[in-house]
Protein backbone atom coordinates (compact mmCIF):
# COMPACT_ATOMS: atom_id res chain seq x y z
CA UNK A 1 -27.68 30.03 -15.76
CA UNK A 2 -26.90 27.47 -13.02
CA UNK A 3 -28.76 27.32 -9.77
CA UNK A 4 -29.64 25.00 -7.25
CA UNK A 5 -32.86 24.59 -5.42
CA UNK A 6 -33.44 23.16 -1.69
CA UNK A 7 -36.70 21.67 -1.56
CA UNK A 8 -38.41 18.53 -0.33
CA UNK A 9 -38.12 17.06 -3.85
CA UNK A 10 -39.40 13.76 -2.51
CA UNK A 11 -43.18 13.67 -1.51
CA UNK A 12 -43.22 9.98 -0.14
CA UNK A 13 -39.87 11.11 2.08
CA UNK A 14 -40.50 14.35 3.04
CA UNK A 15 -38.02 14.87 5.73
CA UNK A 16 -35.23 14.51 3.19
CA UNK A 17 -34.52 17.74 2.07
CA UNK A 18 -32.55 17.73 -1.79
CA UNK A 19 -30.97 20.13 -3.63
CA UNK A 20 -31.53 20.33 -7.35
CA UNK A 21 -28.53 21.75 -9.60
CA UNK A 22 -30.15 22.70 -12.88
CA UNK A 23 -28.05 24.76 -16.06
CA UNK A 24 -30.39 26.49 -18.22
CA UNK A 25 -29.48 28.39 -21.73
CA UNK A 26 -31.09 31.47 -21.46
CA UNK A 27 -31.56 31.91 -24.86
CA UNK A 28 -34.08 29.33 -24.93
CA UNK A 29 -35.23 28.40 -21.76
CA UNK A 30 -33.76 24.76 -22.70
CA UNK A 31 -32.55 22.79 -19.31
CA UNK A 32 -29.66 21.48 -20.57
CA UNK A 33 -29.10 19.64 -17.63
CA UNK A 34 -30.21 18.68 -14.04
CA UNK A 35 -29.07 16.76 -10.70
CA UNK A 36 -30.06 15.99 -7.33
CA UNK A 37 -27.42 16.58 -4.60
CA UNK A 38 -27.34 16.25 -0.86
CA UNK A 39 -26.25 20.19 -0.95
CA UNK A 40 -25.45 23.00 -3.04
CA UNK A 41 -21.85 23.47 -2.83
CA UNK A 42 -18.57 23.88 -5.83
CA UNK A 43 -18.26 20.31 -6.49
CA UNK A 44 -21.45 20.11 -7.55
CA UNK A 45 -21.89 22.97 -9.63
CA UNK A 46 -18.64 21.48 -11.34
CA UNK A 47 -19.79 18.42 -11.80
CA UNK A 48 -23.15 19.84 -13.92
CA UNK A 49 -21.19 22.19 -15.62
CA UNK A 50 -19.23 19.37 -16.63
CA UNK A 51 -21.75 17.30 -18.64
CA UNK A 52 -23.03 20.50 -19.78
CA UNK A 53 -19.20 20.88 -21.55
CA UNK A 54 -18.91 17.57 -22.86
CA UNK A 55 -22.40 17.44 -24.29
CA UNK A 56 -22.72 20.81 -25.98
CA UNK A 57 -19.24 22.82 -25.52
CA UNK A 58 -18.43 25.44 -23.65
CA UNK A 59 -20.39 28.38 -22.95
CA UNK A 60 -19.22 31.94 -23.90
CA UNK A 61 -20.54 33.05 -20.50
CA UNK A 62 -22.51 31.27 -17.36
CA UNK A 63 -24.76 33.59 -14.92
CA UNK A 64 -25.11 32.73 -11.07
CA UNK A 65 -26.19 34.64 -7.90
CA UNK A 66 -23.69 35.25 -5.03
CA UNK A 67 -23.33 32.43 -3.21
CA UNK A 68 -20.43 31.48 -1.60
CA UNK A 69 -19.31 28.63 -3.93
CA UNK A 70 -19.64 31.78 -7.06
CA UNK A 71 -17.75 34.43 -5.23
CA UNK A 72 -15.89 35.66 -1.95
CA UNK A 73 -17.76 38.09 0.26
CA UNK A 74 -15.84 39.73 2.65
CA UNK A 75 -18.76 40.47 4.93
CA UNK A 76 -22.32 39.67 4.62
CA UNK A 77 -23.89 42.83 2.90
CA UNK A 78 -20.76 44.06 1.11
CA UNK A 79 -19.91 43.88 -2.92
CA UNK A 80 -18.21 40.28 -3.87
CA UNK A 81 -14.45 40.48 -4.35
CA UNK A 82 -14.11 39.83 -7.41
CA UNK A 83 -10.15 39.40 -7.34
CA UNK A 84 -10.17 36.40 -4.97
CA UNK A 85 -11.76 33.24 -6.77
CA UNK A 86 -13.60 30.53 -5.42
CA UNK A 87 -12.58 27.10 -7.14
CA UNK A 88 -15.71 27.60 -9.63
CA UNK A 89 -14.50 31.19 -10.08
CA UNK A 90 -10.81 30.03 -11.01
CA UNK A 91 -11.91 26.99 -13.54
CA UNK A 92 -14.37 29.29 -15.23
CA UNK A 93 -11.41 31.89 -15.67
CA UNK A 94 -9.16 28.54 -16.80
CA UNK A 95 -11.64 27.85 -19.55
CA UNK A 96 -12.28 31.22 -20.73
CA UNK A 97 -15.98 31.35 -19.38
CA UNK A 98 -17.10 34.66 -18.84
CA UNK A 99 -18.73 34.89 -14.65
CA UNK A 100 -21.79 36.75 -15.12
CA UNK A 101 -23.42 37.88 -11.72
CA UNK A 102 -27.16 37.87 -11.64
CA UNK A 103 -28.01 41.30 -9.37
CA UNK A 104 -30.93 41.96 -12.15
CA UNK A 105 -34.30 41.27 -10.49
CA UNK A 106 -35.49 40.06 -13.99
CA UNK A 107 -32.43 37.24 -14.02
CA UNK A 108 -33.84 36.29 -10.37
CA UNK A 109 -36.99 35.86 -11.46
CA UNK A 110 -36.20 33.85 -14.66
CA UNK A 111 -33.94 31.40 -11.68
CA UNK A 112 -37.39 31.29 -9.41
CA UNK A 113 -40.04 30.85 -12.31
CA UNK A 114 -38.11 28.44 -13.23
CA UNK A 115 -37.57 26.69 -9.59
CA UNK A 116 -41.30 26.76 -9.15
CA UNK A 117 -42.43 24.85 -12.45
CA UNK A 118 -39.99 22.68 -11.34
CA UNK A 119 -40.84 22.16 -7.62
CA UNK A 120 -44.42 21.87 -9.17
CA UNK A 121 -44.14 19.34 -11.77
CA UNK A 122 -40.70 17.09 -11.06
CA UNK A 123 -42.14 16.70 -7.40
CA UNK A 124 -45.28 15.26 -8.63
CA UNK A 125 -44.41 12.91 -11.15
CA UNK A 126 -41.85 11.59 -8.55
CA UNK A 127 -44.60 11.03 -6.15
CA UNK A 128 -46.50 9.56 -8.43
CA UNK A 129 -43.52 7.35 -10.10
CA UNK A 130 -43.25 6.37 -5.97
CA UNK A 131 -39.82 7.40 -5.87
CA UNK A 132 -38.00 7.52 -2.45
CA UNK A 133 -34.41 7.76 -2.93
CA UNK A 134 -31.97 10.35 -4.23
CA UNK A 135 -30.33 7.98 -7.35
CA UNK A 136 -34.20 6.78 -8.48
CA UNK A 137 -34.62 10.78 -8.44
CA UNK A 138 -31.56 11.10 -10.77
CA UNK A 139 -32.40 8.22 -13.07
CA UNK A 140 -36.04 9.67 -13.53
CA UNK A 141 -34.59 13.02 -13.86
CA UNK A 142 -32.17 11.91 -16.70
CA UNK A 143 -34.70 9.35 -17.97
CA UNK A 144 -37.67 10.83 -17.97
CA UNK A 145 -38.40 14.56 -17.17
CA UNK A 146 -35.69 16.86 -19.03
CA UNK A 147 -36.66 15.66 -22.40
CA UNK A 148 -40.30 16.29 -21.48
CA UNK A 149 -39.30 19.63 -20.06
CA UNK A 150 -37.79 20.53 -22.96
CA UNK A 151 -40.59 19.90 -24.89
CA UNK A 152 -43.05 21.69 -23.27
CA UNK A 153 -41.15 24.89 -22.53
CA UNK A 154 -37.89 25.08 -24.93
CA UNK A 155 -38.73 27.64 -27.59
CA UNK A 156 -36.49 28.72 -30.60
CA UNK A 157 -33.60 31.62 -29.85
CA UNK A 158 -33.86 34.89 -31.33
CA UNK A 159 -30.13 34.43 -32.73
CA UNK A 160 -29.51 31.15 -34.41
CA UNK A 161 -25.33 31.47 -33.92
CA UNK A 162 -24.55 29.24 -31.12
CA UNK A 163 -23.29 30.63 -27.49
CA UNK A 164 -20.94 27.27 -27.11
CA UNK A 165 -17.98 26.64 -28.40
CA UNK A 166 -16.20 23.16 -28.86
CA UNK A 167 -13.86 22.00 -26.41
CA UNK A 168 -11.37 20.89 -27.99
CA UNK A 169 -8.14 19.21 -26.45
CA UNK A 170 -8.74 20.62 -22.93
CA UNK A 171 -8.10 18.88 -19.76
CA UNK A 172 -11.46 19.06 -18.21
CA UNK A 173 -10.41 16.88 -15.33
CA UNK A 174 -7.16 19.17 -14.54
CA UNK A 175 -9.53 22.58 -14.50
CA UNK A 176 -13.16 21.28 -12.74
CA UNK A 177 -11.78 20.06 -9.37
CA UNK A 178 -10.62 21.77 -6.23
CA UNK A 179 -6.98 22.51 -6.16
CA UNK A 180 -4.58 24.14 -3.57
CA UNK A 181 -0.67 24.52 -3.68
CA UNK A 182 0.49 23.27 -0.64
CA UNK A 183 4.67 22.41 0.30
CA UNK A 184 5.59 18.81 0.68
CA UNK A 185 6.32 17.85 4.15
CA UNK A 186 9.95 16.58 5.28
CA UNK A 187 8.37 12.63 5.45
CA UNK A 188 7.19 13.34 1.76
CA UNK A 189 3.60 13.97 2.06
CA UNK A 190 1.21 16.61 1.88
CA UNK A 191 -2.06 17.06 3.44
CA UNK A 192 -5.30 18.38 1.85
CA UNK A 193 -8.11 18.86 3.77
CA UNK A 194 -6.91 16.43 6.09
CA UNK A 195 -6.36 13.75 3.53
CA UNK A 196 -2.31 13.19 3.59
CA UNK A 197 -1.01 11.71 0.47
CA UNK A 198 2.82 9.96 0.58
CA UNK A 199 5.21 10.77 -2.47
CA UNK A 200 6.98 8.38 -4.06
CA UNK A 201 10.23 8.67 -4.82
CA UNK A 202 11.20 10.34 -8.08
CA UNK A 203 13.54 9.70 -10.30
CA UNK A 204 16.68 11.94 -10.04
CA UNK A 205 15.34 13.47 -6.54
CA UNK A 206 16.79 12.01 -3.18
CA UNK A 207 13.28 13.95 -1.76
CA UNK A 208 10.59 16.05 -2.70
CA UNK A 209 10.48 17.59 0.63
CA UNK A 210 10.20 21.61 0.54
CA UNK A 211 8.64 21.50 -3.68
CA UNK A 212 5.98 23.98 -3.70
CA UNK A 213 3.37 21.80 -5.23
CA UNK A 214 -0.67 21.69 -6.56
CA UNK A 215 -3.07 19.40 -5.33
CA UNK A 216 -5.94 18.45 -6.67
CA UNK A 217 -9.23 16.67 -5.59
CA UNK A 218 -11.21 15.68 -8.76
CA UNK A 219 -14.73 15.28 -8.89
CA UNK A 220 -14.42 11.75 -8.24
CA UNK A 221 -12.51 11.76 -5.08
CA UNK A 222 -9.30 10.71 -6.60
CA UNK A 223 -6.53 13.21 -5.91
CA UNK A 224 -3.37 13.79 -7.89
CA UNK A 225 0.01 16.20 -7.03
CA UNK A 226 1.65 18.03 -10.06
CA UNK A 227 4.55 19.91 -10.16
CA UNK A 228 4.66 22.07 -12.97
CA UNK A 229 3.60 20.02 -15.69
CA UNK A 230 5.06 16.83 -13.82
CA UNK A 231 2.56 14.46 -12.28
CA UNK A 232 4.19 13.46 -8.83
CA UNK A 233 1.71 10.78 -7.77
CA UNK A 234 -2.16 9.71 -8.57
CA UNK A 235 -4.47 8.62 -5.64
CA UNK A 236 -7.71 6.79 -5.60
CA UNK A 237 -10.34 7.78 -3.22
CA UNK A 238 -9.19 6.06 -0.06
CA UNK A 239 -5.84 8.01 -0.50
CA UNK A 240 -3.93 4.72 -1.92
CA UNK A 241 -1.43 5.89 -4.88
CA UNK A 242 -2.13 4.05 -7.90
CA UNK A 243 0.22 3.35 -10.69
């Protein structure tokens, strides 16, 4: 299950309102992993799900709620349609994860029992630790508190087979990042979300202009333009191409 929790994680700055991503294996209650962000949003679900993959493999099948990040709603109130993916929707399809939907009131309650041992505890020991600031938070979090978590409320599955799967030779990096196709411009650019990155010239090609093309935004604000299997350029986060 992933989730993420606004709260005002940090006692000694209360006004600073934090949202906590946390991924937790049902099976056994373990939290496999956890990170403060400034808000809940795609990106960040990505980038837990992420170091969830790398560390234990990839899940046969990840629950969430509804939230806008997990699925399009046409209108507040109606069923999610399920045959227009968000970006987490489309890499979980990519890597063969199976989207489970958490309507059960039992699976919300497992999310908020959860959230509240959490609000209760983590807050605390923060305050206590006298942290202020959202990368002390993260440090403590990955330092401190998940391996104690663990050990106080981790118990042993009913079926010992494992739910993940190894990873194998997959391009994490090309699947858990926000991509759009977008057609290159006549001055060889193209623009995502108002970020315009400039083509080089390619070899046998007087211009790329008109190429249908993918874009994609990685988790670490680097961007890079493919077509087909062809990497056109690679960008670092101020929009500079890089060799």
């Amino acid at each position: 299950m992933v989730d993420g929790s606004l709260h005002p994680w940090l006692k000694l700055a209360p006004e600073r309102m934090l949202t906590l991503m946390t991924v937790i294996d049902d099976a056994t209650k373990r939290l496999l992993y956890a990170e403060f962000f400034g808000a809940e949003s795609g990106e960040a679900v990505m980038t837990v799900l992420r170091e969830v993959i790398l560390k234990h493999g990839l899940p046969m099948a990840l629950y969430t709620d509804r939230a806008g990040w997990a699925v399009f709603t046409p209108r507040a109130g109606e069923p999610p349609d399920r045959t227009r993916l968000t970006q987490v929707g489309r890499a979980l399809k990519q890597l063969g994860i199976e989207h489970i939907l958490s309507y059960s009131p039992q699976a919300r309650g497992r999310t908020e029992r959860a959230n509240r041992t959490l609000q209760d505890r983590l807050a605390n020991e923060m305050r206590v630790a006298r942290i202020r600031t959202l990368s002390k938070a993260n440090a403590y979090l990955r330092d401190r508190f998940l391996a104690d978590y663990n050990d106080n409320f981790a118990v042993a599955p009913r079926d010992l087979e494992p739910a993940f799967v190894p990873l194998g030779r997959t391009d994490l990096d090309s699947i858990l990042c926000h991509q759009e196709e977008r057609t290159v411009g006549r001055d060889n650019t193209v623009v995502l979300d108002g970020v315009r990155l400039q083509i080089d010239k390619q070899r046998g090609r007087r211009t790329c202009a008109g190429l249908r093309v993918l874009v994609r935004r990685h988790l670490d604000g680097t961007h890079t333009v493919w077509l087909g299997s062809k990497c056109l350029g690679r960008y670092d986060a101020q929009a500079r191409a890089v060799a």
